[in-house]
Protein backbone atom coordinates (compact mmCIF):
# COMPACT_ATOMS: atom_id res chain seq x y z
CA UNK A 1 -64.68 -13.29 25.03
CA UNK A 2 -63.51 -10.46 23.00
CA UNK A 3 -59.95 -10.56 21.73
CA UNK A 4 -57.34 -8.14 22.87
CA UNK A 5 -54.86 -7.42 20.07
CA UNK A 6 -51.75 -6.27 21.29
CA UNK A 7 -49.79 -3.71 19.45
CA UNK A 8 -46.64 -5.11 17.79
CA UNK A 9 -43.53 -2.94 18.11
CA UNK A 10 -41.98 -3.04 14.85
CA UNK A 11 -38.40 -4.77 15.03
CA UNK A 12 -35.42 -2.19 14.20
CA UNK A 13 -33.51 -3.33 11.22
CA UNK A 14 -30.18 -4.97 11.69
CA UNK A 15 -27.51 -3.55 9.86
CA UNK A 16 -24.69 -5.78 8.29
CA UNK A 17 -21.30 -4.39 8.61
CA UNK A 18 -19.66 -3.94 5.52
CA UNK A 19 -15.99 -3.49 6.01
CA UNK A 20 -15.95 -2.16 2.06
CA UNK A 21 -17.98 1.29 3.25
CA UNK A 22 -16.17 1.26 6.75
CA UNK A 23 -13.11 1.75 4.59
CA UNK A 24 -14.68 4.18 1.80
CA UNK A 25 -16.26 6.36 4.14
CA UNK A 26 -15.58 8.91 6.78
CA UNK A 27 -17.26 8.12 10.02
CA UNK A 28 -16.89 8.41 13.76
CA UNK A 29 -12.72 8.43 14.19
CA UNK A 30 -12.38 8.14 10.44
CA UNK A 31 -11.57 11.32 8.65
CA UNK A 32 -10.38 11.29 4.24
CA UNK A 33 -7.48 12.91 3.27
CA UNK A 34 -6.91 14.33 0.23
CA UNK A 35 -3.65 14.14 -0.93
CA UNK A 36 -1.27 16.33 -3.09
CA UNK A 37 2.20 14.85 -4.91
CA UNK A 38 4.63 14.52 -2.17
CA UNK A 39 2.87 15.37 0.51
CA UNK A 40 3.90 13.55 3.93
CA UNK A 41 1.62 11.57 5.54
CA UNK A 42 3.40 10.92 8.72
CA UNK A 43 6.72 11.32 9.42
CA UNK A 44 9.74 8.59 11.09
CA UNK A 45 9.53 9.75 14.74
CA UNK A 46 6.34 10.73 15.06
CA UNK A 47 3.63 9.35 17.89
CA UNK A 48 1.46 6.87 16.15
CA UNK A 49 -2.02 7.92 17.09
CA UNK A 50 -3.67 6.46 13.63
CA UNK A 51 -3.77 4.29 11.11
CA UNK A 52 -4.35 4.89 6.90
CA UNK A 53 -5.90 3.20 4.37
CA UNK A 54 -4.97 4.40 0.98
CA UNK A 55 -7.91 4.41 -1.21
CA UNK A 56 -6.22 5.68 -4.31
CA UNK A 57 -3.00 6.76 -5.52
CA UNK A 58 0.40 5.73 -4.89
CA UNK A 59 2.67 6.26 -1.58
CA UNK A 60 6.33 5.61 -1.09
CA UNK A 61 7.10 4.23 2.57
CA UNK A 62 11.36 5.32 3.22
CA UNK A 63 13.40 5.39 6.31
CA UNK A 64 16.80 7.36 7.44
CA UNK A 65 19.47 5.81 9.37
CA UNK A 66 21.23 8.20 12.48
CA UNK A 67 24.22 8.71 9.44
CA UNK A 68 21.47 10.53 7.06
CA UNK A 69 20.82 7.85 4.83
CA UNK A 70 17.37 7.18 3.31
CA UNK A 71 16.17 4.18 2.13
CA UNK A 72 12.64 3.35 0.48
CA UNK A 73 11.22 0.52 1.81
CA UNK A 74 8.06 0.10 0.16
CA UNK A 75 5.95 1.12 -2.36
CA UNK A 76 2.12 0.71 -1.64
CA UNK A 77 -1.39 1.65 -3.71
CA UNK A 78 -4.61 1.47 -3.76
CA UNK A 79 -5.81 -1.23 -0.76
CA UNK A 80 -2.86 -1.08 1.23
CA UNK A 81 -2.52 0.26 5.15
CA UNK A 82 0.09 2.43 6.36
CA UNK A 83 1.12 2.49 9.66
CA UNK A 84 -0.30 -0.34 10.65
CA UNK A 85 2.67 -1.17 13.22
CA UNK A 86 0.93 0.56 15.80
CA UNK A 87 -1.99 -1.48 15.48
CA UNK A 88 -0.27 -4.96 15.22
CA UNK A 89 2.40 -3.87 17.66
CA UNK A 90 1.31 -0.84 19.87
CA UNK A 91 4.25 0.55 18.41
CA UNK A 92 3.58 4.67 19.36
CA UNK A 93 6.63 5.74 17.00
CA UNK A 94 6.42 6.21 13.76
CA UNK A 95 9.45 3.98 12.55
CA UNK A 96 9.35 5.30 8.24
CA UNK A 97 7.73 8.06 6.83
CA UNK A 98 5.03 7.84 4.25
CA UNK A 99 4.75 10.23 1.26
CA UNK A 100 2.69 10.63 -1.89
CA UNK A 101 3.90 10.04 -4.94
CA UNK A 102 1.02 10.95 -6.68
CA UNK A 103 -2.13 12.58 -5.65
CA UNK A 104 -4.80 10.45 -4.55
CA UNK A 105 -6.49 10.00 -1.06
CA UNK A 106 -6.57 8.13 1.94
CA UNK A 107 -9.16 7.19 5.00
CA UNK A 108 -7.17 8.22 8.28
CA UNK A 109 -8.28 6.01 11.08
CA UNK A 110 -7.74 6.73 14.99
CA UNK A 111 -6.54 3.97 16.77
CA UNK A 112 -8.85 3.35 19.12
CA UNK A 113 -11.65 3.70 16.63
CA UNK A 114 -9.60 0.91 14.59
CA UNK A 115 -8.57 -1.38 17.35
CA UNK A 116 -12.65 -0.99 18.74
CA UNK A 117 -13.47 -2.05 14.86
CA UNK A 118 -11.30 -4.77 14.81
CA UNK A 119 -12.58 -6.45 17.92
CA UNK A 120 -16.13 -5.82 17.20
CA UNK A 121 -16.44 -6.66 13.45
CA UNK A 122 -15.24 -10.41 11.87
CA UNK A 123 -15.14 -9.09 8.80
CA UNK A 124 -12.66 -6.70 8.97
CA UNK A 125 -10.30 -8.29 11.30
CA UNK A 126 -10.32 -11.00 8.40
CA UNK A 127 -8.98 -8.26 6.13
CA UNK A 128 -6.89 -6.81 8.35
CA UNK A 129 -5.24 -9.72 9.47
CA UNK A 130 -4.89 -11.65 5.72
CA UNK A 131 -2.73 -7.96 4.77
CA UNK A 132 -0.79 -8.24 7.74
CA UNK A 133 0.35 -12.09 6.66
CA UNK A 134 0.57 -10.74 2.69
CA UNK A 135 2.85 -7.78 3.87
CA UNK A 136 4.91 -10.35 5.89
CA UNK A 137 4.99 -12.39 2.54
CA UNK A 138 6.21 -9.72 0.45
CA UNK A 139 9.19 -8.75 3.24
CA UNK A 140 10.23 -12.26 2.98
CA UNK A 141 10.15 -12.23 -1.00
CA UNK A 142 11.74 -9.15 -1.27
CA UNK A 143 14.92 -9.85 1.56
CA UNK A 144 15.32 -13.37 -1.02
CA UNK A 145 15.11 -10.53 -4.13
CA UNK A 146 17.84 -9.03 -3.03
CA UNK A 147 20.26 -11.71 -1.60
CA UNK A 148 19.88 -13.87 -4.91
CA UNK A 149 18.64 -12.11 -7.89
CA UNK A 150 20.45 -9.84 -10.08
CA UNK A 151 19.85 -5.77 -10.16
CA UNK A 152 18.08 -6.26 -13.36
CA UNK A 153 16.04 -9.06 -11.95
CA UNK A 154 15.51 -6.88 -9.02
CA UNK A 155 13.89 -4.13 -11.01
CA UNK A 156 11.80 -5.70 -13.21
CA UNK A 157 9.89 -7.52 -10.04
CA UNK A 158 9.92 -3.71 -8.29
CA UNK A 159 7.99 -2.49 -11.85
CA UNK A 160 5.63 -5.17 -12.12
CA UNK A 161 4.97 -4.81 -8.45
CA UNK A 162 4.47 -1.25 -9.12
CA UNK A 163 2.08 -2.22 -11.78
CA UNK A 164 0.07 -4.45 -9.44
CA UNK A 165 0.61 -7.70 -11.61
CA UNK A 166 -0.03 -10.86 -9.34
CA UNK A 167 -2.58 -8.88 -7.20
CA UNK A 168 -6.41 -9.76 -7.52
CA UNK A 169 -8.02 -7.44 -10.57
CA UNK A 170 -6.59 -6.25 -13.59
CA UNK A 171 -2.98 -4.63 -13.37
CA UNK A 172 -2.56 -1.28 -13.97
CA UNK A 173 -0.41 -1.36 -16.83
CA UNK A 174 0.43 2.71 -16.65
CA UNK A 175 2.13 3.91 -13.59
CA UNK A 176 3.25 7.36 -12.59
CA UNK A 177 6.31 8.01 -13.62
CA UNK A 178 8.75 7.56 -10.64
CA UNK A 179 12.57 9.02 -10.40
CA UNK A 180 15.33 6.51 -11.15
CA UNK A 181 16.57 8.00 -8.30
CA UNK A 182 13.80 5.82 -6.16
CA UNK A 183 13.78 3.04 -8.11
CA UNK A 184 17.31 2.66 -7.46
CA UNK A 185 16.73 2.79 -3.70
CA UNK A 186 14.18 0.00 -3.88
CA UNK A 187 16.52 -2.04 -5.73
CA UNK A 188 19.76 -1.59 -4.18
CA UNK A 189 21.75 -0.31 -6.74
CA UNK A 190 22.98 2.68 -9.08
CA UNK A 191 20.65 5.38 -10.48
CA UNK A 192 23.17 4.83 -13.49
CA UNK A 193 22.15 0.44 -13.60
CA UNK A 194 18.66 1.61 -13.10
CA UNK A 195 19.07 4.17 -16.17
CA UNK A 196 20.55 1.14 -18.31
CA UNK A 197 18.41 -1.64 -17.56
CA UNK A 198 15.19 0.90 -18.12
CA UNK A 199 16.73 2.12 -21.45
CA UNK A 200 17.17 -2.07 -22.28
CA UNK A 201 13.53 -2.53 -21.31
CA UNK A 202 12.13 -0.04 -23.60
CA UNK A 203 14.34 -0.87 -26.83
CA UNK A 204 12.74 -4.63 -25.97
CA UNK A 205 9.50 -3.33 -25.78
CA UNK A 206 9.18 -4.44 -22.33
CA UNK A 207 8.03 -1.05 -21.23
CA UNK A 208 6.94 2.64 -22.90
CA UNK A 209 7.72 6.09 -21.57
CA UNK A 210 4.52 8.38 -22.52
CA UNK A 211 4.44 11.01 -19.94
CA UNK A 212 3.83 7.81 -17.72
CA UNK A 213 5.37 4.76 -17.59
CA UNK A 214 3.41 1.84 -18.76
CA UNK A 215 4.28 -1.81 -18.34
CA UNK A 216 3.84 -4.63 -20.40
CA UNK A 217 3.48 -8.18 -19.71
CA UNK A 218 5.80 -9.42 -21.39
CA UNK A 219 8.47 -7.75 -18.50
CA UNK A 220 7.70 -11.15 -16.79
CA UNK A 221 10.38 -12.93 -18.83
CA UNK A 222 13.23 -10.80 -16.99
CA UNK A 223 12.01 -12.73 -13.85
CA UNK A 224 11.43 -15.89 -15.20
CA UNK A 225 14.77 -16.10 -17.24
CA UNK A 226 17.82 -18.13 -15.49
């Protein structure tokens, strides 16, 4: 009896999600944005139709109260969300507005594209989910901050944060320069304290004006001083 090969159909490749290039790439509902120095993202009373992932540079997250007064809430960088309320909360108004502080770029998301993403794929709900608990970390760390720590105290942690020290990697050790003005915000105090205690940081060699700021390790004994 002869034999009767049959024809094998050759099997389609399967390919691996990789949350890394969902979140480097533009793609179906995912669009990068370049971004110039103070540009506005998205502004406090806005619908929230998407959600951003900044890829590089620097953006200050601030809010306004019905008397006029702003507030900056946050200060987030390279691997950080924005926006991510209306994901975690269906939240459809924007409650803060996010601007650049330097140039850099971000990967804006569509909701539904995210929320289909984060059903679908493990392995970026993981990521999604462990930033959600960090950023719920950091509001808790920075309410204690400011009930029991001193200005100074205060704005040494908001510089080092700035820096990225205590985050996986090495820290960036030179930052944009920021305004006083915003530091002082973040802290909850004076832009004259903030002057002082930046001027007493310097002459200690804690940090070095250059055109940018740079930060030095050694800024951890503010924190770790009683």
């Amino acid at each position: 009896m002869a034999d009767v090969s049959i024809p094998r159909t050759p099997l389609k490749k399967i390919r691996l999600f990789d949350p890394s290039a969902f979140l480097a790439q533009a793609g179906l509902g995912r669009v990068i944005v370049a971004l110039k120095k103070k540009q506005i993202i998205f502004s406090q009373g806005e619908r929230a139709e998407a959600i951003f992932y900044v890829q590089h540079g620097k953006v200050r997250l601030s809010v306004i109260s019905s008397a006029g007064k702003e507030a900056t809430i946050a200060l987030l960088g390279e691997g950080d969300f924005l926006g991510e309320e209306c994901i975690a909360n269906s939240q459809t108004i924007r409650m803060a507005t996010a601007e650049s502080i330097t140039g850099g770029t971000v990967l804006k998301i569509e909701r539904k594209e995210m929320v289909r993403a984060l059903h679908e794929q493990h392995a970026l709900s993981d990521i999604f989910v462990s930033y959600l608990l960090s950023r719920n970390l950091r509001v808790q760390e920075d309410l204690v901050d400011q009930l029991f720590n001193s200005s100074e105290k205060r704005l040494a942690r908001t510089l080092l944060l700035l820096a990225q020290f205590g985050k996986e990697g090495p820290p960036e050790t030179v930052i944009p320069r920021i305004s006083q003005e915003v530091l002082a915000a973040m802290v909850g105090t004076t832009r004259a304290r903030v002057n002082f205690f930046m001027n007493r940081f310097r002459k200690l060699g804690f940090i070095e004006y250059n055109g940018k700021l740079q930060i030095h390790r050694s800024l951890l004994s503010v924190i770790l001083h009683d």
